[in-house]
Protein backbone atom coordinates (compact mmCIF):
# COMPACT_ATOMS: atom_id res chain seq x y z
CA UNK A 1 80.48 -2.20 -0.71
CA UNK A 2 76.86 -3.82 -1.41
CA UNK A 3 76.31 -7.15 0.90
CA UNK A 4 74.46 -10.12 -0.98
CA UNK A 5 71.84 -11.49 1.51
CA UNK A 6 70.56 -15.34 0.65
CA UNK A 7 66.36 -16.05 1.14
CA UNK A 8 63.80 -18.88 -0.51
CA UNK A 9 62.23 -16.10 -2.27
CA UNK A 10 62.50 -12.67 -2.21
CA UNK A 11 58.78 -10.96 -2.93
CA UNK A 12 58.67 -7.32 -4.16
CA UNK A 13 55.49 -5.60 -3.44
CA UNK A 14 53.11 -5.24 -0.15
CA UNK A 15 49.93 -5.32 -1.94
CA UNK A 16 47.17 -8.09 -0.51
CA UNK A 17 48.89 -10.39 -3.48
CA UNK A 18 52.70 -9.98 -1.93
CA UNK A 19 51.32 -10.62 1.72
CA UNK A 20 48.94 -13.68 1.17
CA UNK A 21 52.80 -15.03 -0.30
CA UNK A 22 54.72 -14.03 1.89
CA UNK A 23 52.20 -15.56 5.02
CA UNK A 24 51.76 -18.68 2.78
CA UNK A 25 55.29 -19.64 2.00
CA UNK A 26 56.31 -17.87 5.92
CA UNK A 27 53.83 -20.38 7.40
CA UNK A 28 55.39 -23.09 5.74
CA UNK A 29 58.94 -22.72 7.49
CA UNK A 30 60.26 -20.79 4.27
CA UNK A 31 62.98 -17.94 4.48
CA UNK A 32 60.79 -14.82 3.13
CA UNK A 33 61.68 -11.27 2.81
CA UNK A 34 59.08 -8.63 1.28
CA UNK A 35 60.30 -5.38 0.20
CA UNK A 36 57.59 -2.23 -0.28
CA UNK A 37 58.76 0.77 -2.11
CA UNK A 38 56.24 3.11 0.15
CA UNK A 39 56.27 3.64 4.05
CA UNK A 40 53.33 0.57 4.51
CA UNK A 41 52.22 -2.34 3.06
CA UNK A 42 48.84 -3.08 1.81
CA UNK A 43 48.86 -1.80 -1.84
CA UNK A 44 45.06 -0.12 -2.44
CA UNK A 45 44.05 -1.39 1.01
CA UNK A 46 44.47 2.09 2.43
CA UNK A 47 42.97 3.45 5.80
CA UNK A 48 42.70 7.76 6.07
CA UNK A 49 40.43 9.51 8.76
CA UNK A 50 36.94 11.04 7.31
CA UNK A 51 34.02 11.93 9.46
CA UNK A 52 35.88 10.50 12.36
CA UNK A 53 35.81 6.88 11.15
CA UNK A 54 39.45 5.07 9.86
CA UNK A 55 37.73 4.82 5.61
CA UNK A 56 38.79 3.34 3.11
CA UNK A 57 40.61 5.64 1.06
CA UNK A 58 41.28 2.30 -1.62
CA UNK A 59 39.52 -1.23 -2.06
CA UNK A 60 36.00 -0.89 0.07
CA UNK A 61 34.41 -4.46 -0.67
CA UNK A 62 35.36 -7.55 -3.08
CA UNK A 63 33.12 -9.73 -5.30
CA UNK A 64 31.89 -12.60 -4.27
CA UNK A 65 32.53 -14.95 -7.30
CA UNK A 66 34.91 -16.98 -6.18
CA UNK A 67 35.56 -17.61 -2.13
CA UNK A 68 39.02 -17.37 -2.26
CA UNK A 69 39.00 -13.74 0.65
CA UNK A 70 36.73 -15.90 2.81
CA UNK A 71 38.77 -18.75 2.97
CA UNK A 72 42.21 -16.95 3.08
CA UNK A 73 40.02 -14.78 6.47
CA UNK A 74 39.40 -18.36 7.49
CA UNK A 75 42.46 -20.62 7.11
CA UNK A 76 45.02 -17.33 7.99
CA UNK A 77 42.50 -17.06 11.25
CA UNK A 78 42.73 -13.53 10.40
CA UNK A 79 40.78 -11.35 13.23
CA UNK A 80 38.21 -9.69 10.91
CA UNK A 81 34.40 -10.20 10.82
CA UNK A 82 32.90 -10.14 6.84
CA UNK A 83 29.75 -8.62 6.61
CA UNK A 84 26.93 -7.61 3.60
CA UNK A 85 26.17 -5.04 2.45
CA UNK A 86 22.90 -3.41 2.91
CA UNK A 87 20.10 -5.08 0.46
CA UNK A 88 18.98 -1.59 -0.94
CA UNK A 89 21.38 -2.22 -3.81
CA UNK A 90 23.13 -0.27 -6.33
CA UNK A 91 21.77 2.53 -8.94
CA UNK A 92 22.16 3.78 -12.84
CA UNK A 93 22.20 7.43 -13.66
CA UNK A 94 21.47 8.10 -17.05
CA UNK A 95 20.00 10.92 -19.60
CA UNK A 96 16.15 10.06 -21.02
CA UNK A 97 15.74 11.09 -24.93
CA UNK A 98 13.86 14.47 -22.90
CA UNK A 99 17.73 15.36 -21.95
CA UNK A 100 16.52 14.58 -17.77
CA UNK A 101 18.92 12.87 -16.07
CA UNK A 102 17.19 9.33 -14.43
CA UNK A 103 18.54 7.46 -12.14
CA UNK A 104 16.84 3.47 -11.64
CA UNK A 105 18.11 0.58 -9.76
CA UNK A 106 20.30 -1.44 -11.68
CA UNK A 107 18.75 -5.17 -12.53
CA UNK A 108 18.37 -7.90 -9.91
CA UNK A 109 19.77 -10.13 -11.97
CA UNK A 110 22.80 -9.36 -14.30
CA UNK A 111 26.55 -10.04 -14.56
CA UNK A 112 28.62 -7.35 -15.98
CA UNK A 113 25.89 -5.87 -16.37
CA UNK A 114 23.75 -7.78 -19.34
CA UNK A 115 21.01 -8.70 -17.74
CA UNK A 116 19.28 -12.58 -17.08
CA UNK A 117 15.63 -11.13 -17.74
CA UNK A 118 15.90 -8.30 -20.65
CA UNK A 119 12.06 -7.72 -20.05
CA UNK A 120 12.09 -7.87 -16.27
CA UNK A 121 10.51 -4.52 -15.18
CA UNK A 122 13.70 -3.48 -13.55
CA UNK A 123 15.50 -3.51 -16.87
CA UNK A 124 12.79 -2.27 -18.84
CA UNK A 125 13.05 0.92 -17.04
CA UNK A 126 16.55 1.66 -18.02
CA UNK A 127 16.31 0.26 -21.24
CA UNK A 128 12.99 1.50 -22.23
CA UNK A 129 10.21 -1.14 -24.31
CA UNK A 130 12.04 -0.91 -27.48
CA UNK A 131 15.89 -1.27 -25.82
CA UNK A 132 14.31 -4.33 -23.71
CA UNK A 133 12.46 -5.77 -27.07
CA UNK A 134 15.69 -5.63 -28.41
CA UNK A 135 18.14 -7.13 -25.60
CA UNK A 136 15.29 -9.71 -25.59
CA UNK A 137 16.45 -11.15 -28.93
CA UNK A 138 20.19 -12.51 -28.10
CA UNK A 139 18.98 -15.51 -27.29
CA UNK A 140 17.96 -15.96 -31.44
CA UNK A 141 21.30 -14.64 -32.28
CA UNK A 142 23.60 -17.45 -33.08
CA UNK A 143 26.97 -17.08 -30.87
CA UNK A 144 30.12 -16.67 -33.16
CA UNK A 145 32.69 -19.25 -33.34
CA UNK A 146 35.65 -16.49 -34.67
CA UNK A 147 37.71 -14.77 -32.35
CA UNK A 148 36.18 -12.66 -29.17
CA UNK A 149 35.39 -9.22 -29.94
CA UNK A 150 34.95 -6.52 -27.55
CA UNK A 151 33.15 -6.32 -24.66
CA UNK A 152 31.45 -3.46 -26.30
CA UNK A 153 31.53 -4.93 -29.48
CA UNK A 154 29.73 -8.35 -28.23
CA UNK A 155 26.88 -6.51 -26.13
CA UNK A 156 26.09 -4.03 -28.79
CA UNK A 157 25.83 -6.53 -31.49
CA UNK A 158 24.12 -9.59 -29.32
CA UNK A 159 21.65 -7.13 -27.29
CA UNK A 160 22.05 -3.63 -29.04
CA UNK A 161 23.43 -0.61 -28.02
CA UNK A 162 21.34 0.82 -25.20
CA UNK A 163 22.60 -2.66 -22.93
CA UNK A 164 26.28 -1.23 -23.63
CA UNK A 165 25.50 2.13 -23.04
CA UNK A 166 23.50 2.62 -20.10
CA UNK A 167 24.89 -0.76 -18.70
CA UNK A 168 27.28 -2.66 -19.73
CA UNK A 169 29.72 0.29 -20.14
CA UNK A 170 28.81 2.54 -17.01
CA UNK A 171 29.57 -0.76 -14.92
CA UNK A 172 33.02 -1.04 -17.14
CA UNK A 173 34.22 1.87 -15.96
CA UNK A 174 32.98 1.99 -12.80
CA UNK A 175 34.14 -1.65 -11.28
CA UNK A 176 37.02 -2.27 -13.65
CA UNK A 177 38.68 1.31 -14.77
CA UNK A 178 38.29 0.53 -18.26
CA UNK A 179 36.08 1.35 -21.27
CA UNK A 180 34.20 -1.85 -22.47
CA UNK A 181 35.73 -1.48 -25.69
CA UNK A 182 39.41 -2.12 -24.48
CA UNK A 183 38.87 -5.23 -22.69
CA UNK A 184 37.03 -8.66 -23.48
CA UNK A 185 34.74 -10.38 -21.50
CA UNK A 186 36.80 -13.69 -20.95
CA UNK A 187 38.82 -11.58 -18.93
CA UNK A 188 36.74 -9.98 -16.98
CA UNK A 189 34.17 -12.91 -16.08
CA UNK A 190 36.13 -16.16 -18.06
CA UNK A 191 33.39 -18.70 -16.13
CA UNK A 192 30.43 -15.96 -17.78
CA UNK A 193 32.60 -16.51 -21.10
CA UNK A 194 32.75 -19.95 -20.90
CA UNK A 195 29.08 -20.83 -19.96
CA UNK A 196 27.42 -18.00 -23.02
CA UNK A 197 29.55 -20.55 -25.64
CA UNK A 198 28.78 -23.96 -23.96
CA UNK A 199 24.87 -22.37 -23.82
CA UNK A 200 25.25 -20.77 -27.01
CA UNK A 201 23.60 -17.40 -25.35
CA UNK A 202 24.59 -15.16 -23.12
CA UNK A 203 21.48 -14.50 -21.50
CA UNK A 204 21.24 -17.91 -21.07
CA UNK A 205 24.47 -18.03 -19.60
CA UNK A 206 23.82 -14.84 -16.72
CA UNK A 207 20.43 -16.91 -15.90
CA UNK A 208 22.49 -19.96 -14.94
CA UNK A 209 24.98 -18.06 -13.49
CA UNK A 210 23.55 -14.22 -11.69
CA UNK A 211 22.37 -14.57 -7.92
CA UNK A 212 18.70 -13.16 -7.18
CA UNK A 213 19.85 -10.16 -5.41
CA UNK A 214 20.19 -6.87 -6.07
CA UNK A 215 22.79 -5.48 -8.05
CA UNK A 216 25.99 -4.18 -6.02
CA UNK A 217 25.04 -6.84 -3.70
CA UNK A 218 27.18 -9.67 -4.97
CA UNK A 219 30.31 -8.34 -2.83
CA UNK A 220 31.54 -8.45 0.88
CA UNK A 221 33.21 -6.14 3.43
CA UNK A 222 35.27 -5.85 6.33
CA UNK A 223 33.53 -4.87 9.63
CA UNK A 224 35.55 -1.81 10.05
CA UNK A 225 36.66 -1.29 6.46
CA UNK A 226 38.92 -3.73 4.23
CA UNK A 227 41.98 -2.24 5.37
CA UNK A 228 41.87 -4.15 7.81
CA UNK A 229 42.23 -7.45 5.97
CA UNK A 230 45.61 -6.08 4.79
CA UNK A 231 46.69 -5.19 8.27
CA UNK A 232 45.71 -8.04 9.79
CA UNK A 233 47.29 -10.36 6.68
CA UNK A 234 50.61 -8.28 7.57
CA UNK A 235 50.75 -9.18 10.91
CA UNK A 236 49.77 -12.97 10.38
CA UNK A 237 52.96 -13.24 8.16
CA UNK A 238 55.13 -11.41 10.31
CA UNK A 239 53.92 -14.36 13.50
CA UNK A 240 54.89 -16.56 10.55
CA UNK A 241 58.38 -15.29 10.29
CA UNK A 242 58.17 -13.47 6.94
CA UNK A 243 60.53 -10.48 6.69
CA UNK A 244 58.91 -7.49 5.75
CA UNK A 245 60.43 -4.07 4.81
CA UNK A 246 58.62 -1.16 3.69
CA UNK A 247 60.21 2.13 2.73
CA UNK A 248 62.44 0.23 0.41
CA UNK A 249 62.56 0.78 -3.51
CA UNK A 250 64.12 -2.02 -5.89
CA UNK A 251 66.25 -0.96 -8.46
CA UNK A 252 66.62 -4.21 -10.45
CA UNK A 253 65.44 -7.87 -10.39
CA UNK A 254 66.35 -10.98 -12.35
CA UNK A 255 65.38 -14.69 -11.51
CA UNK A 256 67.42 -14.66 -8.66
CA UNK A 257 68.40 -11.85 -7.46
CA UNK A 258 66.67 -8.19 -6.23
CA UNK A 259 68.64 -5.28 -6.15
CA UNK A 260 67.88 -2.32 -3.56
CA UNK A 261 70.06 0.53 -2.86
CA UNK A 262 72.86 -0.84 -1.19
CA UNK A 263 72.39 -4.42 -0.91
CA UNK A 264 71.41 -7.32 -3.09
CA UNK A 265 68.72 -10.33 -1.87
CA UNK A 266 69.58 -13.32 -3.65
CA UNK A 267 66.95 -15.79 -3.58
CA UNK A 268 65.66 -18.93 -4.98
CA UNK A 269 63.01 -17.54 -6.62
CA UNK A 270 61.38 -13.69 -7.05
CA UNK A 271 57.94 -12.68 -6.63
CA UNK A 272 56.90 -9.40 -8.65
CA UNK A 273 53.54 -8.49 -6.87
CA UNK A 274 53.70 -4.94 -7.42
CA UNK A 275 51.63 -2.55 -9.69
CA UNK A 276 51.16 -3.16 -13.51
CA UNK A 277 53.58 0.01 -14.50
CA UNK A 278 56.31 -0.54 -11.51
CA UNK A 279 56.54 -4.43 -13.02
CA UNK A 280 57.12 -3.11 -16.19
CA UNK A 281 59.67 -1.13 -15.32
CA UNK A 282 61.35 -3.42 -13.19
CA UNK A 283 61.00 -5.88 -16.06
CA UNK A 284 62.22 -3.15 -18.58
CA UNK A 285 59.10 -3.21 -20.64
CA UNK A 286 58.02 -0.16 -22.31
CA UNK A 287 54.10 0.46 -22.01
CA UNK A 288 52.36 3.36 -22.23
CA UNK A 289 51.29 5.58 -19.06
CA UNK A 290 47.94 4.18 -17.80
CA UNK A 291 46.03 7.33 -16.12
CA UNK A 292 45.09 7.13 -12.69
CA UNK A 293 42.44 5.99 -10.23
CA UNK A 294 41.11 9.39 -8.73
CA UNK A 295 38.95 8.51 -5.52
CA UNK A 296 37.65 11.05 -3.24
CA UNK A 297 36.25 10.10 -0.01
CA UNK A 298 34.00 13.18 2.04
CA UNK A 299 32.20 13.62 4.77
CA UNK A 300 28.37 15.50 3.97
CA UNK A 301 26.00 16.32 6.17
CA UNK A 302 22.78 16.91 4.07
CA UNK A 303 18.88 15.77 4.69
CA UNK A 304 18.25 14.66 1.54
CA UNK A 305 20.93 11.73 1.66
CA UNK A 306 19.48 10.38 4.95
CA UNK A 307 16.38 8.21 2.81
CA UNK A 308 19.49 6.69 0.99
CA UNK A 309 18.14 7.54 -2.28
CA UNK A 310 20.34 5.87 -4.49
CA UNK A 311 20.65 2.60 -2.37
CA UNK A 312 24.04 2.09 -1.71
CA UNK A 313 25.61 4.23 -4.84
CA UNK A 314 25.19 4.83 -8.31
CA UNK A 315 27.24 4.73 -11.63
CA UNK A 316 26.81 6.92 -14.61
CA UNK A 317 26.08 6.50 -17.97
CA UNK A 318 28.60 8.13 -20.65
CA UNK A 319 26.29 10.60 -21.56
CA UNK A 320 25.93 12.15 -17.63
CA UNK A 321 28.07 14.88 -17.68
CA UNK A 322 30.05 14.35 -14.31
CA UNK A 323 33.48 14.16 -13.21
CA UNK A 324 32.85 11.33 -11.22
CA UNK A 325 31.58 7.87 -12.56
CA UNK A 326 30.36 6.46 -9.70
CA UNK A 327 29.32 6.60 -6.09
CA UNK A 328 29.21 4.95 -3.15
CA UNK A 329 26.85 6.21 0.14
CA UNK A 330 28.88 4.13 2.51
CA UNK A 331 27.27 4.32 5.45
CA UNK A 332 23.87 3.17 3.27
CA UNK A 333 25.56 0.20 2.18
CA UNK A 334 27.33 -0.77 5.13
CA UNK A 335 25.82 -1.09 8.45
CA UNK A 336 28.88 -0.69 10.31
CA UNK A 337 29.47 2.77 9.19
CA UNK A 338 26.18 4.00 9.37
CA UNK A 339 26.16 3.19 13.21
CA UNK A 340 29.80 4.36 13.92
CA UNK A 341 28.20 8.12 12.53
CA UNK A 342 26.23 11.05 14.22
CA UNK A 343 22.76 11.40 12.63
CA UNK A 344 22.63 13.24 9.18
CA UNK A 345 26.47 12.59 8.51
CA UNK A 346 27.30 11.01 5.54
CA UNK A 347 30.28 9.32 4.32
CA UNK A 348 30.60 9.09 -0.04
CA UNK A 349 33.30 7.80 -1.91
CA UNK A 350 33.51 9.15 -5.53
CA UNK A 351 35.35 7.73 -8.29
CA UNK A 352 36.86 10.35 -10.98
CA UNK A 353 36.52 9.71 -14.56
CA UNK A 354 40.13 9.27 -15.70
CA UNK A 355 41.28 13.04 -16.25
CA UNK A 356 38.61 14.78 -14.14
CA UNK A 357 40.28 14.08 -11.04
CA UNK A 358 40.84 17.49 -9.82
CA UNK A 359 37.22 18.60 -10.31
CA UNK A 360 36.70 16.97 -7.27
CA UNK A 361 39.23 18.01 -4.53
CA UNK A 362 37.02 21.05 -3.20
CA UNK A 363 33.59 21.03 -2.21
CA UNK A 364 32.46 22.93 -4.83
CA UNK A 365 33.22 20.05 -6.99
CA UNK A 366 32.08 17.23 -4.81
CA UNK A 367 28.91 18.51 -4.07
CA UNK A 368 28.15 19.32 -8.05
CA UNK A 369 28.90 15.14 -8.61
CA UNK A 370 26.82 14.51 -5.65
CA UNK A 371 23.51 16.69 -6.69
CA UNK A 372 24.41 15.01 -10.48
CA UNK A 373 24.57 11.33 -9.61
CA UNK A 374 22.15 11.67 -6.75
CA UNK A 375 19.72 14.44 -7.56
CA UNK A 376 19.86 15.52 -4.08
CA UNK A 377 20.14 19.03 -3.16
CA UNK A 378 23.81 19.53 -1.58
CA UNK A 379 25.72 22.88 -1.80
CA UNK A 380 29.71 23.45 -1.26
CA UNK A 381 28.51 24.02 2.73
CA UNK A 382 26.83 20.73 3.33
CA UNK A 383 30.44 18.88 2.43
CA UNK A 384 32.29 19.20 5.59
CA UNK A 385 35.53 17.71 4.41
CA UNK A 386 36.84 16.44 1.01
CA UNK A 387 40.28 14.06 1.33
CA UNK A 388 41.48 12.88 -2.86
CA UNK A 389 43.46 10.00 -3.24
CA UNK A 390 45.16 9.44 -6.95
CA UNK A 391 46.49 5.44 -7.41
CA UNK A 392 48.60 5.87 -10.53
CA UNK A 393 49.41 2.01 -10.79
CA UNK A 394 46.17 0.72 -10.54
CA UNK A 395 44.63 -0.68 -13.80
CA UNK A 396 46.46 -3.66 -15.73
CA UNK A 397 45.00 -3.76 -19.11
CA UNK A 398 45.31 -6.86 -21.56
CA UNK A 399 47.85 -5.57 -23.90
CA UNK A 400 50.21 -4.69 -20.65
CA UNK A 401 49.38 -7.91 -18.67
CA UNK A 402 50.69 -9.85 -21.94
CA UNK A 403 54.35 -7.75 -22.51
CA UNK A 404 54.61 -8.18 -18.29
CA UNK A 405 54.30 -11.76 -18.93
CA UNK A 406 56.19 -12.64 -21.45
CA UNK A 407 59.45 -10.86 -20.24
CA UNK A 408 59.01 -12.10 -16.56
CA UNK A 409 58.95 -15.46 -18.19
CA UNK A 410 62.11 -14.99 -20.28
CA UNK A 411 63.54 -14.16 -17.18
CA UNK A 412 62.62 -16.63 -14.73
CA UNK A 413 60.24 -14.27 -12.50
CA UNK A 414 56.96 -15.24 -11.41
CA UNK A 415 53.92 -12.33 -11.21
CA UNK A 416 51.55 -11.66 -8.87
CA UNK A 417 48.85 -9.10 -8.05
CA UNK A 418 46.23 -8.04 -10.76
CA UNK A 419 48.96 -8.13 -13.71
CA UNK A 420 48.81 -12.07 -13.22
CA UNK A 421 45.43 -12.41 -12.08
CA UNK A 422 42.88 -9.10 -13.45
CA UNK A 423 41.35 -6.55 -11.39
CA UNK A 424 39.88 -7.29 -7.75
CA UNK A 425 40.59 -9.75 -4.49
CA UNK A 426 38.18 -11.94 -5.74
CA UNK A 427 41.22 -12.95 -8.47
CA UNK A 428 44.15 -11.72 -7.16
CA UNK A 429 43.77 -13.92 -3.63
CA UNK A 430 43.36 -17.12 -5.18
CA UNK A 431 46.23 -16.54 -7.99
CA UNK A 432 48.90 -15.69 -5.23
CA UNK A 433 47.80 -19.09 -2.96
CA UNK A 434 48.24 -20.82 -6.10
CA UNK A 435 51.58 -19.44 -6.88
CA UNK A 436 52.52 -20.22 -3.30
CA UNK A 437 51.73 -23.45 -3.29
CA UNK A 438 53.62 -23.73 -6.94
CA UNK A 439 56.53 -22.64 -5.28
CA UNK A 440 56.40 -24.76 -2.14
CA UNK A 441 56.08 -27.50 -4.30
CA UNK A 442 59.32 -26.63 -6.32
CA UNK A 443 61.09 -26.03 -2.81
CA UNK A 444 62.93 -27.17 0.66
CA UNK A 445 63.14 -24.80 3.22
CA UNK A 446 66.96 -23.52 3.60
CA UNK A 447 69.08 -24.38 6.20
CA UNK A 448 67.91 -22.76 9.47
CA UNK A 449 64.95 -21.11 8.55
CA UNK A 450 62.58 -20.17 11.02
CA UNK A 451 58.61 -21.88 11.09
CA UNK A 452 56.35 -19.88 13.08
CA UNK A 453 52.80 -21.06 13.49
């Protein structure tokens, strides 16, 4: 016969989202139990071994446009040193009208990728005179008052198409796992959003708002890699007192109650941090399949990567012909790695283009992505060790994070992780301290819980 076990709240999911919770509400002498469907906790914060270094096989940095990792590292006293990234910055591959494939450094200055300056030199070299003539014009354009269009659909029309193509879209995919035209800008950057219609412009609105570095630079690490802000975030709420149990599916949740296998947690209030898809099952929420995030992290050893010639990666236009959309040189842009390998070994990360995955789980693959995104000479030999990863719960678009919503809130369920907040740490930290202190507010701890500083 099932048991019923009473908790404060019950939190299902071990992503960064479940865990900041779970410490929060742990910290504050509330009765918390966590349950992770897989073996660990930590969601896309995944360690694997390549080139003899613990890599992140997930989540390798997280934007700096809000401070809400920094001062969860800070206030949860968590043992982990953030560090920049190298200043070389990030780079654009993309196909000339001669059919050569370019590759330039994306702007200094530019926020999802419309740029501050559309006749800096930086962008004029991507764009080309007459692109950068034309970008130059938004600010004449009046800003519509009707309802937001596109991402796509507002860069094309307020700085023309070669901004969406060799930018605005390449960075789409690349950061957020989605084609401009399926998402809207107020929810990927709602402060960028909010400053283009109180400036009337959006150029005027990345001016006030992009920071003078180079692109790709606008993000943070972990010394070591960011799986170790999950670990360490584990083990602060476990010292807290938080209960947490990985290895163990849910099979059904309602306001008050989560159902595993052969027991039932009854709680005061549930916590679905988990994965866009897995919430809408557990929510019973059709939506369609989202495909997923291929990464593939390797291990090269070839000269022509040790100048760093594409800074600290690259992203590619739609018209590059590669299965991968974007790469990162990881030892170029973090320092850490670079002096944890032997000379002329080189750690890459490539990100598949949704469907292309398994192009790149040998080295023949890999190293045709590398010499296309790079233009550097490697062969099948010179890539020493190729491990995939496929997250197939990893993107949350609009029309999903809306049906999640509204049935959690029929039901009395509160959501976490990027189907509340949007993609990246940068949101999803903040969101779940809110939602902690929400609940603490709403709350007494229960009759002999424990409080463990």
């Amino acid at each position: 016969m099932a048991c019923t076990v009473s908790h404060d709240v019950v939190i299902v999911g071990g992503g960064i989202a479940g865990l900041t919770i779970a410490w929060e509400l742990a910290r504050a002498g509330r009765d918390i139990v966590l349950v992770e469907a897989s073996e660990y906790a930590g969601g896309m914060l995944r360690r694997g071994a390549v080139a003899g270094l613990d890599a992140d096989l997930g989540a390798e940095s997280f934007a700096t446009r809000t401070t809400g990792v920094a001062d969860l590292v800070a206030d949860a006293r968590l043992p982990v040193q953030l560090v920049e990234p190298a200043p070389a910055g990030a780079h654009v591959a993309f196909r000339r009208r001669s059919g050569r494939v370019d590759r330039a450094p994306l702007p200094r200055r530019a926020l999802v990728g419309m740029p501050a300056d559309p006749l800096a030199p930086d962008v004029v070299r991507i764009l080309g005179r007459g692109g950068a003539r034309r970008a130059a014009q938004e600010r004449l354009l009046p800003l519509s008052a009707g309802e937001e269009p596109s991402l796509a659909e507002l860069a094309t029309t307020r700085f023309g198409p070669r901004v969406t193509a060799r930018l605005v879209e390449p960075l789409c995919r690349s950061v957020y796992s989605q084609s401009a035209d399926s998402v809207r800008l107020s929810a990927l950057h709602p402060v960028l959003w909010e400053k283009a219609q109180a400036l009337g412009s959006l150029t005027d609105a990345v001016a006030a708002l992009a920071p003078a570095v180079r692109a790709g630079s606008a993000v943070r690490g972990v010394e070591g890699g960011l799986w170790r802000l999950a670990a360490e975030l584990e083990a602060a709420a476990l010292r807290a007192g938080a209960v947490i149990r990985t290895g163990t599916p849910v099979r059904a949740v309602t306001g008050t109650s989560v159902q595993l296998d052969d027991e039932t947690l009854s709680a005061a209030a549930v916590v679905i941090a988990t994965g866009p898809t897995a919430a809408a099952q557990l929510l019973y929420v059709e939506v369609p399949a989202a495909p997923p995030v291929g990464v593939v992290v390797t291990e090269i050893v070839a000269d022509g990567l040790d100048a760093f010639p594409i800074g600290s990666g690259v992203i590619a236009a739609p018209d590059v012909d590669s299965a991968a959309k974007a790469l990162t040189h990881v030892d170029a842009k973090w320092e850490w790695a670079s002096a944890a390998l032997p000379a002329g070994t080189h750690l890459v990360r490539l990100s598949a283009h949704a469907g292309r995955h398994d192009e790149l789980t040998d080295a023949v693959g890999v190293a045709t992505a590398v010499r296309t995104l790079t233009g550097v000479r490697v062969s099948p030999a010179d890539v020493r060790r190729v491990v995939p990863v496929a997250w197939p719960d990893a993107v949350a678009t609009p029309p999903v994070r809306a049906a999640v919503a509204e049935a959690a809130a029929t039901r009395g369920i509160r959501l976490a992780g990027a189907v509340a907040a949007g993609t990246g740490l940068a949101s999803v930290v903040p969101h779940a301290r809110a939602l902690a202190s929400d609940l603490l507010s709403h709350s007494t701890p229960s009759e002999g819980a424990r409080h463990v500083r």
